[in-house]
C-alpha atoms as a PDB file:
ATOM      1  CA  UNK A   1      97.884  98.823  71.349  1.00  0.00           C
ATOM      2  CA  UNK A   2      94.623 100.856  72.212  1.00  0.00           C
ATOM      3  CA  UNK A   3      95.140 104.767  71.749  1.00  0.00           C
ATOM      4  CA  UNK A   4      93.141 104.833  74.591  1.00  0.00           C
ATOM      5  CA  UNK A   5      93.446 102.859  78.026  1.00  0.00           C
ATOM      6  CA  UNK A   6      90.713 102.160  81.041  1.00  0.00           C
ATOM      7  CA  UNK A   7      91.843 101.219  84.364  1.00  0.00           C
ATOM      8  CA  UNK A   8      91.895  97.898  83.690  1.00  0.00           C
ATOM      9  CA  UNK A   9      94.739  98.333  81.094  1.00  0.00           C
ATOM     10  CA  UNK A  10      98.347  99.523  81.039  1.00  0.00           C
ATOM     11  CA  UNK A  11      99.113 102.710  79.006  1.00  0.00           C
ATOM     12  CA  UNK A  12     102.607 102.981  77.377  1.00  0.00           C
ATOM     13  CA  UNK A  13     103.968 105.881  74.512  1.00  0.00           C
ATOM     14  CA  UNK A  14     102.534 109.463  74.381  1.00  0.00           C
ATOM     15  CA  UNK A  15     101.071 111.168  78.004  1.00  0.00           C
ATOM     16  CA  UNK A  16      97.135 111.926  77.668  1.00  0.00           C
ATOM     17  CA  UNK A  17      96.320 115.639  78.075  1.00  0.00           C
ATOM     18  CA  UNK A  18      94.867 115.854  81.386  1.00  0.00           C
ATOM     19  CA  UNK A  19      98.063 113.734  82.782  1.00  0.00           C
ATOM     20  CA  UNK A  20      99.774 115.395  85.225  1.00  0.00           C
ATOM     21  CA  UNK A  21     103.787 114.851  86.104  1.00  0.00           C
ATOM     22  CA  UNK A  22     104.650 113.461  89.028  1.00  0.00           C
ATOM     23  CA  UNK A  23     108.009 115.711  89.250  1.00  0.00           C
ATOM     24  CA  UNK A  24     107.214 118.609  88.945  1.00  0.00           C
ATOM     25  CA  UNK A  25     104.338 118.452  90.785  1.00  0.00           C
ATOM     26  CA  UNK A  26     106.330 116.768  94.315  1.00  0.00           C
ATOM     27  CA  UNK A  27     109.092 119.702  93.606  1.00  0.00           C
ATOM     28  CA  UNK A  28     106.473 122.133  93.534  1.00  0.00           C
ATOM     29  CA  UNK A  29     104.461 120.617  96.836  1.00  0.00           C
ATOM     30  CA  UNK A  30     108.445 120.475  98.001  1.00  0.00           C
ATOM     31  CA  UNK A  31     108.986 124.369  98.011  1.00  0.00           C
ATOM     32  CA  UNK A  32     105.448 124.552  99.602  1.00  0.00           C
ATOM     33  CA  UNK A  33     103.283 126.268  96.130  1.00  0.00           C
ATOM     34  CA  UNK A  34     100.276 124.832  95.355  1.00  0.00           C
ATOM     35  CA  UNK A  35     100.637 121.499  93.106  1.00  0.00           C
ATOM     36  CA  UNK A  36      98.374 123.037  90.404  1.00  0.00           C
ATOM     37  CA  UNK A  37      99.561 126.355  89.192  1.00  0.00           C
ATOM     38  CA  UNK A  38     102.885 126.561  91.258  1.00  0.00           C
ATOM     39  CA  UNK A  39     101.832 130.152  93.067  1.00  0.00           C
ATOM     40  CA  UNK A  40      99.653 129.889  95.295  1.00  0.00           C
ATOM     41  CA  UNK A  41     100.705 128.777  99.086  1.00  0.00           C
ATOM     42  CA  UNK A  42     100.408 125.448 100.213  1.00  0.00           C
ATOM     43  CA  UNK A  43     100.066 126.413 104.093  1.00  0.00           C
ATOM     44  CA  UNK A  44      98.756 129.008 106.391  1.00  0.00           C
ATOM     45  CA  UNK A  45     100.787 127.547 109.680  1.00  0.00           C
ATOM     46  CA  UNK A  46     103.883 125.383 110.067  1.00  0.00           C
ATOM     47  CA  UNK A  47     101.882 122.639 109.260  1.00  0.00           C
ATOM     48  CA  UNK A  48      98.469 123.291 108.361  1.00  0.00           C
ATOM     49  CA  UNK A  49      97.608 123.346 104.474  1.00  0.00           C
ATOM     50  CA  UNK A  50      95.078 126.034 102.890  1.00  0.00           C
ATOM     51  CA  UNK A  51      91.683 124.919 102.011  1.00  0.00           C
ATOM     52  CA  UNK A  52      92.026 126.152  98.179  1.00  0.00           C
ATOM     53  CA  UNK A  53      94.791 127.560  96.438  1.00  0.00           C
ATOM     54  CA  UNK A  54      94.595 131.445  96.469  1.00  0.00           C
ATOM     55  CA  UNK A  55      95.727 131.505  93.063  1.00  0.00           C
ATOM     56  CA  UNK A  56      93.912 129.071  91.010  1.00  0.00           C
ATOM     57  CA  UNK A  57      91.008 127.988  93.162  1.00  0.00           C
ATOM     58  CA  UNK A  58      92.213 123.901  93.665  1.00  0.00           C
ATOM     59  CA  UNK A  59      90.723 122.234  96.685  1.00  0.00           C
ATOM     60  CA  UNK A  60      93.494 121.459  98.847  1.00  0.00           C
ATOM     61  CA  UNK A  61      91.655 120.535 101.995  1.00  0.00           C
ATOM     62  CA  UNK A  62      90.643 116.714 101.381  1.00  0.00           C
ATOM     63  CA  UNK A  63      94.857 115.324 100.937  1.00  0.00           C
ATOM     64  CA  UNK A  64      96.063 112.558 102.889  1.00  0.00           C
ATOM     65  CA  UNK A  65      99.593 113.273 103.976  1.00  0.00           C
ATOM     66  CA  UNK A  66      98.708 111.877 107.231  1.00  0.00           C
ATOM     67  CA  UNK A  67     101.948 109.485 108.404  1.00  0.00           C
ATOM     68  CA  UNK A  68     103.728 109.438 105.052  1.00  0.00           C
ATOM     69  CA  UNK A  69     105.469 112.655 105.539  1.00  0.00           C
ATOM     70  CA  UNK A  70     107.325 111.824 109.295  1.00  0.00           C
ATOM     71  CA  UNK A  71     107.979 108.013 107.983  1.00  0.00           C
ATOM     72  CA  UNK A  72     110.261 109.727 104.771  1.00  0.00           C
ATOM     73  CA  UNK A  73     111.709 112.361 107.642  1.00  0.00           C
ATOM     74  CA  UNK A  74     112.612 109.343 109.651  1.00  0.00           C
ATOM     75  CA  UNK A  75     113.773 107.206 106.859  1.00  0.00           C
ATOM     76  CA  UNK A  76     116.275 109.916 105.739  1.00  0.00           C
ATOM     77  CA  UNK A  77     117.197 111.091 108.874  1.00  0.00           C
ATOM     78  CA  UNK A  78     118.034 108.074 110.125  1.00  0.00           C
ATOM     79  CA  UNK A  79     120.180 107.500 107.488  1.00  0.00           C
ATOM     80  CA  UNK A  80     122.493 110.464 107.741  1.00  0.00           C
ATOM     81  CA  UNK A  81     122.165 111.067 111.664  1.00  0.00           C
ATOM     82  CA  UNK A  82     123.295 107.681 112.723  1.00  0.00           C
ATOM     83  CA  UNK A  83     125.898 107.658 109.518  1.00  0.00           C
ATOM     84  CA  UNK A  84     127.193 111.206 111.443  1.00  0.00           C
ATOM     85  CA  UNK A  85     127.251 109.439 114.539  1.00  0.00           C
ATOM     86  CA  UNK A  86     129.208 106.306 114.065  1.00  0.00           C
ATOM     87  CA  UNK A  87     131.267 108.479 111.871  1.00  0.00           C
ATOM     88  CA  UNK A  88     131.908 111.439 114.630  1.00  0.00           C
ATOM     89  CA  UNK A  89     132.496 108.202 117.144  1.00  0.00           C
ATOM     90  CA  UNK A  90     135.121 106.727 115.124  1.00  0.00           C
ATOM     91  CA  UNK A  91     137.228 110.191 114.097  1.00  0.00           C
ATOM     92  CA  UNK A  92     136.453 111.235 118.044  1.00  0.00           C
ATOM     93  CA  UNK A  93     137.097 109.984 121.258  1.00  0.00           C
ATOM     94  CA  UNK A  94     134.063 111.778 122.779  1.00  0.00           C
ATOM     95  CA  UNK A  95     132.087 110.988 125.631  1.00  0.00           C
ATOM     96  CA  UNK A  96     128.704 109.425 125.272  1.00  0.00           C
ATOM     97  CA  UNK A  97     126.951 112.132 126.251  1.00  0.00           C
ATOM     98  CA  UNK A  98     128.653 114.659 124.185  1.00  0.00           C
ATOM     99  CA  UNK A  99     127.361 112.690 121.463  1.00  0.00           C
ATOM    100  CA  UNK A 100     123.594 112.816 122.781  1.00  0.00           C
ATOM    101  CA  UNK A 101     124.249 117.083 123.225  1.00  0.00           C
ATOM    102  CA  UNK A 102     124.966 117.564 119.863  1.00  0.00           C
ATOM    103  CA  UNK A 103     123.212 114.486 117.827  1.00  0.00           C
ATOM    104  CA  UNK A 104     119.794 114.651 119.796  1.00  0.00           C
ATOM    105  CA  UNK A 105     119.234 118.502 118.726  1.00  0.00           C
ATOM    106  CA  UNK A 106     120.650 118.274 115.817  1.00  0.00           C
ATOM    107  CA  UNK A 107     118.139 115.293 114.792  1.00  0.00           C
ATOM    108  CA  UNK A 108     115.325 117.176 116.004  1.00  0.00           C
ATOM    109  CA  UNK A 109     116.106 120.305 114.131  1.00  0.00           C
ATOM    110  CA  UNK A 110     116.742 118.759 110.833  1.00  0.00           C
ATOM    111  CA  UNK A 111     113.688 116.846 111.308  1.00  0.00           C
ATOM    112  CA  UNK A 112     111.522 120.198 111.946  1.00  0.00           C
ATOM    113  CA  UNK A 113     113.136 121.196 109.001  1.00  0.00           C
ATOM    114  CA  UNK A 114     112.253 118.278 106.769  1.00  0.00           C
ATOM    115  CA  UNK A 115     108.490 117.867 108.067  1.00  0.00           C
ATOM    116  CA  UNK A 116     106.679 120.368 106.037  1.00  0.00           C
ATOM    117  CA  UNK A 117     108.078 120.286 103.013  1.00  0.00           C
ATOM    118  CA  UNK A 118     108.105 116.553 103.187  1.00  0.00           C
ATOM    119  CA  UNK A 119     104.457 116.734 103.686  1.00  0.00           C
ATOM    120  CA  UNK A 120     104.156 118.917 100.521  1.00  0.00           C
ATOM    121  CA  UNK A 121     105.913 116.849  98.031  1.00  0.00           C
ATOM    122  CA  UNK A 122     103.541 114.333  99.640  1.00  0.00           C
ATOM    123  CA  UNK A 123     100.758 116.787  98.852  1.00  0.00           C
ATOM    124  CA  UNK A 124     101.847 116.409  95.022  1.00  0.00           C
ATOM    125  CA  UNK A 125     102.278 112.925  94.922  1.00  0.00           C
ATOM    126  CA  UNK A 126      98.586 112.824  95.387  1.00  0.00           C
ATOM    127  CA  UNK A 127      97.776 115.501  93.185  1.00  0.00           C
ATOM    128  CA  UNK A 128     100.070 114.185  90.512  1.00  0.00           C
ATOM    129  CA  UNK A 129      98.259 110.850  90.667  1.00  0.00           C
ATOM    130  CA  UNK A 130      94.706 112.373  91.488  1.00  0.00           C
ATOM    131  CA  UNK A 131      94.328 110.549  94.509  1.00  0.00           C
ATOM    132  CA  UNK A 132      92.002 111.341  97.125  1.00  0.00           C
ATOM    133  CA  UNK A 133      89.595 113.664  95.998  1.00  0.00           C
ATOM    134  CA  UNK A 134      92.196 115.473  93.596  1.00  0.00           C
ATOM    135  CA  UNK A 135      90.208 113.745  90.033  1.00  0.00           C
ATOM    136  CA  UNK A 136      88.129 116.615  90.583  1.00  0.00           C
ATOM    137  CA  UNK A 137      85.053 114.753  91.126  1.00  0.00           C
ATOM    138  CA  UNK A 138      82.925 114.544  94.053  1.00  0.00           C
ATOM    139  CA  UNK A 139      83.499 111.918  96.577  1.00  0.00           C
ATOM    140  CA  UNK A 140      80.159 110.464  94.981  1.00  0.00           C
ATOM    141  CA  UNK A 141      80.784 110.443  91.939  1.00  0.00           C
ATOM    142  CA  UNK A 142      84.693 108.949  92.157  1.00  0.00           C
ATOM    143  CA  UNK A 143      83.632 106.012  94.292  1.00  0.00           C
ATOM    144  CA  UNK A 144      80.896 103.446  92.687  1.00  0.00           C
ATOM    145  CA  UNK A 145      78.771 101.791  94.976  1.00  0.00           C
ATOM    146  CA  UNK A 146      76.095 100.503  92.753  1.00  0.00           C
ATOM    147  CA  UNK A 147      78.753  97.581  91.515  1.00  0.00           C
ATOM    148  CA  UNK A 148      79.354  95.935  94.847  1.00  0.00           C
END
């Protein structure tokens, strides 16, 4: 097994030293601290992320938590809202709409709730695995367009 690996080639045993966990790095993005140093803030509005970290200096602004962050909202809130509901229609001989009052609102709450730090675990993911523009290397130099 080669100490070291390219891309084209799997790497298995010890971490390299410019690796960066994946954990730690969503948990941070999670409680909304930049990925990097864990002090700095992630965003300036509800959902709008700082250019750089104020801390450390790490470019923040080129991520690409675009959809990925309301498809996991959904995907978990779907999961427990309609478990609640056929639960609370089972236990409870409600009407119908009693169950839109209090499901509806409660849905879109949790889901306000969920949103941004959804979107900055997402922020982590990509810093974790140095995805878009996180390598720290210019957009030239990560992408090689002499091969094709």
């Amino acid at each position: 097994m080669p100490e070291q690996a390219d891309d084209n080639h799997r790497r298995f045993g010890e971490t390299p030293a410019d690796e960066r966990r994946l954990a730690p790095a969503m948990l941070t993005g999670l409680k909304g601290r930049c990925p990097a140093c864990g002090k700095g803030k992630l965003f300036y509005k509800y959902l709008k992320t700082v250019d750089h970290c104020e801390n450390c200096g790490t470019e923040i602004h080129h991520h690409r938590a675009d959809d990925l962050p309301a498809y996991l909202v959904i995907l978990v809130l779907g999961h427990f809202m309609v478990g609640g509901y056929m639960t609370g229609a089972e236990l409870f001989d409600a009407p119908d709409w009693l169950h839109l009052a209090v499901w509806v609102p409660l849905t879109a709450l949790a889901a306000f709730a969920l949103i941004q730090p959804m979107k900055g675990a997402v922020i982590g993911l990509q810093w974790a695995l140095k995805m878009h523009g996180f390598d720290g290397k210019g957009r030239e130099e990560a992408v090689d367009y002499s091969e094709r």
